[in-house]
N, C-alpha and C. Protein backbone atom coordinates (compact mmCIF):
# COMPACT_ATOMS: atom_id res chain seq x y z
N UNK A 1 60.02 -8.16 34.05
CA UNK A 1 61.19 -8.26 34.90
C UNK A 1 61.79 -6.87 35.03
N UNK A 2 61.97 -6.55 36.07
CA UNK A 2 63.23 -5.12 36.44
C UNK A 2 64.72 -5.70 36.58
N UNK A 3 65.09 -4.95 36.06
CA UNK A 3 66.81 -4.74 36.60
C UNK A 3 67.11 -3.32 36.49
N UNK A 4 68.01 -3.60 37.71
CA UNK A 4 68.81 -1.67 38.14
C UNK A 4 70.54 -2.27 37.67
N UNK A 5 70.89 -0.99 37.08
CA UNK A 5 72.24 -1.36 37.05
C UNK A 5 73.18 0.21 36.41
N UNK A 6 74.15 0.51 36.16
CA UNK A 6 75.02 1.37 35.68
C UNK A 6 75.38 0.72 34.17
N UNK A 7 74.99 1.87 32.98
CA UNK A 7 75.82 1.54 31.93
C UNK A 7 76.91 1.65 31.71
N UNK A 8 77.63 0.78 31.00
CA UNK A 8 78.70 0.57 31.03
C UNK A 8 79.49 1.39 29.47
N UNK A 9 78.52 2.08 28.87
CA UNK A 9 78.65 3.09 27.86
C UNK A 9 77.66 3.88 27.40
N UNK A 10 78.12 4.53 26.75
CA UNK A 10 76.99 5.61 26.21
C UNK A 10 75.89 4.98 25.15
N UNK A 11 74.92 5.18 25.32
CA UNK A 11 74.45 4.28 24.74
C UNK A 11 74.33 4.92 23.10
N UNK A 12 73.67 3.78 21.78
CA UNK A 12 74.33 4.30 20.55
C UNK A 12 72.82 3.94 19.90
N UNK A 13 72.59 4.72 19.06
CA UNK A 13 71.31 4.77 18.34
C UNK A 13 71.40 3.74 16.77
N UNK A 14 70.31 2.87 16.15
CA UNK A 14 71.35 2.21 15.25
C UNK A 14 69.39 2.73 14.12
N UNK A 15 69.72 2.42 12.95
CA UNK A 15 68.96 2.51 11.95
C UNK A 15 69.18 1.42 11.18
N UNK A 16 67.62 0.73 11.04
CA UNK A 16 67.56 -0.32 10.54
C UNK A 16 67.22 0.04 8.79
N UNK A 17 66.82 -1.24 8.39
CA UNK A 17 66.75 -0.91 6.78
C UNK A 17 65.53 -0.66 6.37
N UNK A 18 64.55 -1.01 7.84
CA UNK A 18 63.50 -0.44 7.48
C UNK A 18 63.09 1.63 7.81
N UNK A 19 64.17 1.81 8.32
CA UNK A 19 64.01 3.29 8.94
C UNK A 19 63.87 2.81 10.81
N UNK A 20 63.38 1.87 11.20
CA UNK A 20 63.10 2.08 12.28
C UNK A 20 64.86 2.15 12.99
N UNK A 21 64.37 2.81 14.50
CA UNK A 21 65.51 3.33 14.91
C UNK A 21 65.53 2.53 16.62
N UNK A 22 66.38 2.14 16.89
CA UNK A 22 66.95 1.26 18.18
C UNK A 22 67.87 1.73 19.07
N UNK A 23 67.86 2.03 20.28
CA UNK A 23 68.83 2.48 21.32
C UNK A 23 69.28 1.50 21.45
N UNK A 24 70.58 1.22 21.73
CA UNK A 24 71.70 -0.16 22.05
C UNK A 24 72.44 0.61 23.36
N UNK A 25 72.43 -0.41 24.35
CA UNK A 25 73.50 0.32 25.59
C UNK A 25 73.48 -0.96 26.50
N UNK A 26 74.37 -0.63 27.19
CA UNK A 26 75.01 -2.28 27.74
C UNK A 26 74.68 -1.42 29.31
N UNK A 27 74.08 -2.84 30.43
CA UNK A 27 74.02 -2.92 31.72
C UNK A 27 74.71 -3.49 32.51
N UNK A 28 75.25 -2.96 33.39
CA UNK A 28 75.86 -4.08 34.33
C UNK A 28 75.46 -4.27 35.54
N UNK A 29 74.76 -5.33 36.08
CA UNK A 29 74.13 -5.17 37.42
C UNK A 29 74.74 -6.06 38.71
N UNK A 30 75.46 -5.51 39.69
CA UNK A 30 76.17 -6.06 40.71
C UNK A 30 75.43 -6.75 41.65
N UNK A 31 75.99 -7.45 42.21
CA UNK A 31 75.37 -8.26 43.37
C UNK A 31 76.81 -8.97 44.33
N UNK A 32 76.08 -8.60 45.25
CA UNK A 32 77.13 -9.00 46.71
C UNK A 32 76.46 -10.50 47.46
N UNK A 33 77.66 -11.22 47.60
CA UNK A 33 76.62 -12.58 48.97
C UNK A 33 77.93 -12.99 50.36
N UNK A 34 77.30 -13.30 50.58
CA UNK A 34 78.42 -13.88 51.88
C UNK A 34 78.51 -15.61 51.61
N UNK A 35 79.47 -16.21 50.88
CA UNK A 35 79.36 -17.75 51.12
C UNK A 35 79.16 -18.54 51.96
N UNK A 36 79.63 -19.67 51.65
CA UNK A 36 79.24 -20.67 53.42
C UNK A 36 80.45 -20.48 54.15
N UNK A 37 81.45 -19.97 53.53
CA UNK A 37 82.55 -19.59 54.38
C UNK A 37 82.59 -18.33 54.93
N UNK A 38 81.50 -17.50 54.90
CA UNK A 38 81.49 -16.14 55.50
C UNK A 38 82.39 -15.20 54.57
N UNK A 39 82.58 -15.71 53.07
CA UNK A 39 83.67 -14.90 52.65
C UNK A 39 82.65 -13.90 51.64
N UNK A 40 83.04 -12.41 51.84
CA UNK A 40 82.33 -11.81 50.91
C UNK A 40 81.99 -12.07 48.79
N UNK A 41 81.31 -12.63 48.06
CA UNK A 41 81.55 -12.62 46.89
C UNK A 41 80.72 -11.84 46.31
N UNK A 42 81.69 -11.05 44.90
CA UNK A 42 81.02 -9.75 44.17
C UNK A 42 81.07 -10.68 42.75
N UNK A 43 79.48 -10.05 42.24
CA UNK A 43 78.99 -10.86 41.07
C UNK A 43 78.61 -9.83 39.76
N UNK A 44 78.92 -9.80 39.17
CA UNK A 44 78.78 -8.94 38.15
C UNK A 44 77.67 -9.55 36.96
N UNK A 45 76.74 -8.83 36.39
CA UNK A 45 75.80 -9.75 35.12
C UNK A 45 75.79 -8.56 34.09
N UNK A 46 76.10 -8.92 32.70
CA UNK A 46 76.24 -7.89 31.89
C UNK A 46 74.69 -8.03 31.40
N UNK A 47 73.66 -7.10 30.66
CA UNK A 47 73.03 -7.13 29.64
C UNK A 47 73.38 -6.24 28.73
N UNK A 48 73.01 -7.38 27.67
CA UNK A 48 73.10 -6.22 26.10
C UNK A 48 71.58 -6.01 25.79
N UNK A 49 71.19 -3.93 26.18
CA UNK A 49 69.85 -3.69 26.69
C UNK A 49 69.52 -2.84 25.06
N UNK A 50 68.52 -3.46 24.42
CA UNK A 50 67.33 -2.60 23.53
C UNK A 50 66.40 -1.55 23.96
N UNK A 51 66.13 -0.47 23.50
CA UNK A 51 64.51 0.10 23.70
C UNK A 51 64.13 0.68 21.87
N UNK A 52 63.26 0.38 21.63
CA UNK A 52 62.65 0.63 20.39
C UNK A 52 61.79 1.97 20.17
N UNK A 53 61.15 2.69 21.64
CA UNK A 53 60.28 3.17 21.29
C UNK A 53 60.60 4.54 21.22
N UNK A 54 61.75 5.35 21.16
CA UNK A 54 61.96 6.66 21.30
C UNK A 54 63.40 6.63 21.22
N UNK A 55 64.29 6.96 19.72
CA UNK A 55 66.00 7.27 20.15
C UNK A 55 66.49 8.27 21.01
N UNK A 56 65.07 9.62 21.37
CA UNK A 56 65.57 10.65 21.95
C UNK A 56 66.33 10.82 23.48
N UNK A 57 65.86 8.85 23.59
CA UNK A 57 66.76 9.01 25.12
C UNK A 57 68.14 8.93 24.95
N UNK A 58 68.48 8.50 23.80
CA UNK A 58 69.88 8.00 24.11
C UNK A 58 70.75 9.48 24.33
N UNK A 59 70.58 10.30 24.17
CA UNK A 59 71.13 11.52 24.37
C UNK A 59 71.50 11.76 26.59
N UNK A 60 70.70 10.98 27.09
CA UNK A 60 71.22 11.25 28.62
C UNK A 60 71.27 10.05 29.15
N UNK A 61 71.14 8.53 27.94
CA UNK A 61 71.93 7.63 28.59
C UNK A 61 73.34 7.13 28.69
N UNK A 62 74.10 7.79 29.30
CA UNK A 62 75.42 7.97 29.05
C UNK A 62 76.19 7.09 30.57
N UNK A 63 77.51 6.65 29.86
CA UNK A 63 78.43 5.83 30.71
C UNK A 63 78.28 6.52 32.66
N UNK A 64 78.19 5.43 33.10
CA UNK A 64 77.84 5.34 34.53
C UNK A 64 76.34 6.16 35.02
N UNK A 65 75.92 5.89 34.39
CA UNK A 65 74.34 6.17 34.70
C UNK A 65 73.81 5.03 35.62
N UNK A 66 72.93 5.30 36.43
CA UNK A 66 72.26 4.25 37.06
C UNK A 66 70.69 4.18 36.52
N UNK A 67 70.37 3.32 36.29
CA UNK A 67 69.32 3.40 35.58
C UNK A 67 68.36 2.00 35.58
N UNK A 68 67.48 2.17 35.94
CA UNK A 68 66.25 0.80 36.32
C UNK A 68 65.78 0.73 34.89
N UNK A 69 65.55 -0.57 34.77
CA UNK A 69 64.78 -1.08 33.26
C UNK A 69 63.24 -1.75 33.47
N UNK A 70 62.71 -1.68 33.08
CA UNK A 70 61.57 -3.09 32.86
C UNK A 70 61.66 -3.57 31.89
N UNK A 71 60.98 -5.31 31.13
CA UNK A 71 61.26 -5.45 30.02
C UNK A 71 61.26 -7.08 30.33
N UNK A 72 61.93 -7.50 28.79
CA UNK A 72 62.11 -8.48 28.91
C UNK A 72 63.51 -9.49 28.59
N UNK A 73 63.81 -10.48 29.59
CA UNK A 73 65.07 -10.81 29.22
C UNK A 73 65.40 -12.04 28.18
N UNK A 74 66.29 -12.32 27.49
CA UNK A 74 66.49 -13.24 26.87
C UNK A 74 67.83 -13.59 26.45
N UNK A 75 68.13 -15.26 26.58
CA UNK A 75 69.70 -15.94 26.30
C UNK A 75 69.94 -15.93 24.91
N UNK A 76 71.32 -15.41 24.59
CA UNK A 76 72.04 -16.12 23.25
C UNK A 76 73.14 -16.31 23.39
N UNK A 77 73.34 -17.78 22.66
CA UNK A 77 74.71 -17.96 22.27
C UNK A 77 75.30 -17.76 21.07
N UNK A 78 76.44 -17.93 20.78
CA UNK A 78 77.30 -18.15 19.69
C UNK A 78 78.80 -18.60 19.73
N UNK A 79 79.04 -18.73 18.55
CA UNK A 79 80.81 -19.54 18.78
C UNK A 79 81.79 -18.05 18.06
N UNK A 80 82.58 -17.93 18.78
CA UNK A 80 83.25 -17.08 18.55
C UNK A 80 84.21 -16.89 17.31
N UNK A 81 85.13 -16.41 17.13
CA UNK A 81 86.53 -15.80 16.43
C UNK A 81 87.33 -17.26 16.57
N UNK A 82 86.99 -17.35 17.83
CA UNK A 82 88.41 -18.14 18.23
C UNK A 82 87.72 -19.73 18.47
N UNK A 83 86.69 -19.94 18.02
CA UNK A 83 86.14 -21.41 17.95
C UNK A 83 85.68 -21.73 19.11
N UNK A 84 85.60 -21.15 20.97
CA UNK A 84 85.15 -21.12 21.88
C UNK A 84 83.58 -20.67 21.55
N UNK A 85 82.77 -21.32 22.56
CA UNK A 85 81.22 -21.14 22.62
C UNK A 85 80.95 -19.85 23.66
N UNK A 86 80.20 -19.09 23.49
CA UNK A 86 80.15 -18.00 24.46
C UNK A 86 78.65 -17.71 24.33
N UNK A 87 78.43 -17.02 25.74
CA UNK A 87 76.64 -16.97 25.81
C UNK A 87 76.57 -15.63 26.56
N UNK A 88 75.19 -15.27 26.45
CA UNK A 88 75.26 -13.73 26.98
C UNK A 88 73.29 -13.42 26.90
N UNK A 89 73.24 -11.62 27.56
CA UNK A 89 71.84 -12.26 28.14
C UNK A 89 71.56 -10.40 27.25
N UNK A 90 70.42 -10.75 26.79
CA UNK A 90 69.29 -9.67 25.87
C UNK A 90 68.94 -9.05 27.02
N UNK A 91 68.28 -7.71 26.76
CA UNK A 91 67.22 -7.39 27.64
C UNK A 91 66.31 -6.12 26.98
N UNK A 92 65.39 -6.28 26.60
CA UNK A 92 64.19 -5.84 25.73
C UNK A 92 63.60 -5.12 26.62
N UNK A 93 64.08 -3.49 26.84
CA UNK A 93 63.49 -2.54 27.91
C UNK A 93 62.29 -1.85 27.02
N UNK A 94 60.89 -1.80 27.84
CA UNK A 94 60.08 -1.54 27.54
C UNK A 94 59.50 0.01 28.09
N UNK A 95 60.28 0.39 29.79
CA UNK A 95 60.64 1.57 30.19
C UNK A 95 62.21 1.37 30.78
N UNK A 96 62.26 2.97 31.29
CA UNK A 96 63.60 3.83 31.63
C UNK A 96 63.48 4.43 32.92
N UNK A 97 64.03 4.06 33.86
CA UNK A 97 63.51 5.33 34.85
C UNK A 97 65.36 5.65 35.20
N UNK A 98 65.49 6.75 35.45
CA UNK A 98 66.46 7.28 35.09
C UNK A 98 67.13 7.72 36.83
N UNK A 99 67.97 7.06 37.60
CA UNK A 99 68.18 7.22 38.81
C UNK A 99 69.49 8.24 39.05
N UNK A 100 70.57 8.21 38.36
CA UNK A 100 71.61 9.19 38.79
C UNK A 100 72.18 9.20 37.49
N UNK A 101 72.93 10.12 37.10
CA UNK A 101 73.10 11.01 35.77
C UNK A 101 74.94 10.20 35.72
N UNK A 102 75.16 10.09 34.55
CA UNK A 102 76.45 9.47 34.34
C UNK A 102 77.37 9.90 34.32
N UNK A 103 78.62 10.16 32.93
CA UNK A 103 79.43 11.12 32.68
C UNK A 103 78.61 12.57 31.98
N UNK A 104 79.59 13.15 32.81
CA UNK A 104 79.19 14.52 31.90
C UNK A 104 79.43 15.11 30.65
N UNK A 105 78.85 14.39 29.60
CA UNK A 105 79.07 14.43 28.50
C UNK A 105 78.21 16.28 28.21
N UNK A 106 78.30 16.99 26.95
CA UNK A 106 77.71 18.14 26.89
C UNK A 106 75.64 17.24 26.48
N UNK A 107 75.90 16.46 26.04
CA UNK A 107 74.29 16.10 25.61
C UNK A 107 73.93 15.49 26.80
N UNK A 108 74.49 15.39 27.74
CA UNK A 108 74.01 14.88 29.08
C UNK A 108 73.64 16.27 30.20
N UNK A 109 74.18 16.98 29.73
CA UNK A 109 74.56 18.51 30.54
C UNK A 109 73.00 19.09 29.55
N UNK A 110 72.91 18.93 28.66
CA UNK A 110 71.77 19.96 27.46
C UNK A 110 70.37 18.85 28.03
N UNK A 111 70.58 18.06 28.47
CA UNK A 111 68.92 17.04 28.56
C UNK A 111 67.71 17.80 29.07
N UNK A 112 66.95 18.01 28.58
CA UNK A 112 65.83 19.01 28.69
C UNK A 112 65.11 17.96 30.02
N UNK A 113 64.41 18.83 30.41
CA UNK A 113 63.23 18.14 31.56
C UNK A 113 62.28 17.19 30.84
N UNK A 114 61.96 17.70 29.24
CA UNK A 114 60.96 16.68 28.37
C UNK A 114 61.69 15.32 28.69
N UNK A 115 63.32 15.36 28.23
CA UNK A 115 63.51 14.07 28.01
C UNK A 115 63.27 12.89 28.93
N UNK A 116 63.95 13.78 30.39
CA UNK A 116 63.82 13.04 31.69
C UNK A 116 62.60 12.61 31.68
N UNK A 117 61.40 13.02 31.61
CA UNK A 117 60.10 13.03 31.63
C UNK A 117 59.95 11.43 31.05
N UNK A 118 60.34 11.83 29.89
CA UNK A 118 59.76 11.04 29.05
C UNK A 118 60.52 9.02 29.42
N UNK A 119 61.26 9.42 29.93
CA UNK A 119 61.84 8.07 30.46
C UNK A 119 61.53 7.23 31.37
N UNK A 120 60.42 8.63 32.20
CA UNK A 120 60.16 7.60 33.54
C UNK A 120 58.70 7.63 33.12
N UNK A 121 58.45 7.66 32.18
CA UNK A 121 56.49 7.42 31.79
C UNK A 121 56.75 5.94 30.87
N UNK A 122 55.63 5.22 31.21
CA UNK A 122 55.14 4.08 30.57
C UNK A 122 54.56 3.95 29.43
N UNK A 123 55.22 3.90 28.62
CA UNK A 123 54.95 4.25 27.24
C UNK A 123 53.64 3.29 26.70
N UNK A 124 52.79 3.86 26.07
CA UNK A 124 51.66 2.72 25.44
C UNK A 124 52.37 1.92 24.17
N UNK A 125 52.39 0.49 23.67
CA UNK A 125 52.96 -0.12 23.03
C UNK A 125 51.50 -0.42 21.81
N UNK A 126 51.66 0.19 20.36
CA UNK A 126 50.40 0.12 19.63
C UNK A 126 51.12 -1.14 18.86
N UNK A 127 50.13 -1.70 17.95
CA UNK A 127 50.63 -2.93 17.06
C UNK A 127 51.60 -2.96 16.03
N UNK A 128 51.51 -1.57 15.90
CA UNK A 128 52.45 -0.60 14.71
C UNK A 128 54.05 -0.25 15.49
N UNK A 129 53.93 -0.60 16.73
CA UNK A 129 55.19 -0.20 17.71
C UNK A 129 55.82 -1.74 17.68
N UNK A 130 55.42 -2.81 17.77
CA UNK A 130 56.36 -3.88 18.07
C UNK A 130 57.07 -4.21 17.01
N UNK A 131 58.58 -4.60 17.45
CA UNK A 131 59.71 -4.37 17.01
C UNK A 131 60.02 -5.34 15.83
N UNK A 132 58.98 -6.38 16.08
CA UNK A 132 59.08 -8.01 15.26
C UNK A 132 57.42 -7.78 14.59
């Protein structure tokens, strides 16, 4: 599955207990329709987006980036703080292609050409790479 969308933050690198290392960054992907009443409606879909195979992107995925994913999606729920049920949608990016540059953070300003590079190539996935 693809989705295009703007992050909605910078994205944050996390370290697991095994050493392995995870990009975390949130998507938001818009959508426009015209109802049966001709009235314009704006639709908003959040994902909470993974990539496993390289932390070195998170350095130029930064707030309002536009940025296409491939990957895969998936539902979870849970019950909240406040005893309400709430649900929300995964998305297990497998590439990056990197469409317009976000805030100008200085590690967004320093992004080498490697990195860019490396975001819009299709990474080979070995048995030693999957995340589970």
């Amino acid at each position: 599955m693809n989705i295009t969308g703007r992050l909605t933050k910078d994205a944050e690198v996390r370290t697991l207990s095994n050493s392995r290392q995870v990009v975390n960054f949130s998507v938001a992907v818009n959508e426009s329709y015209r109802n049966k009443k001709g009235e314009k409606v704006e639709q908003t879909t959040f994902f909470e987006c993974a990539y496993w195979i390289s932390a070195k992107v998170a350095g130029i995925l930064t707030k309002g980036a536009l940025v296409e994913l491939a990957g895969r999606v998936s539902a979870r729920a849970w019950k909240g703080n406040d005893g309400e049920l709430r649900a929300g949608l995964n998305f297990t990016t497998s590439q990056i292609t990197l469409h317009a540059g976000g805030q100008k953070s200085e590690t967004a300003k320093s992004a080498s050409k490697e990195q860019k590079t490396l975001l819009e190539t299709k990474p080979l996935i070995g048995r030693d790479d999957v995340p589970f």
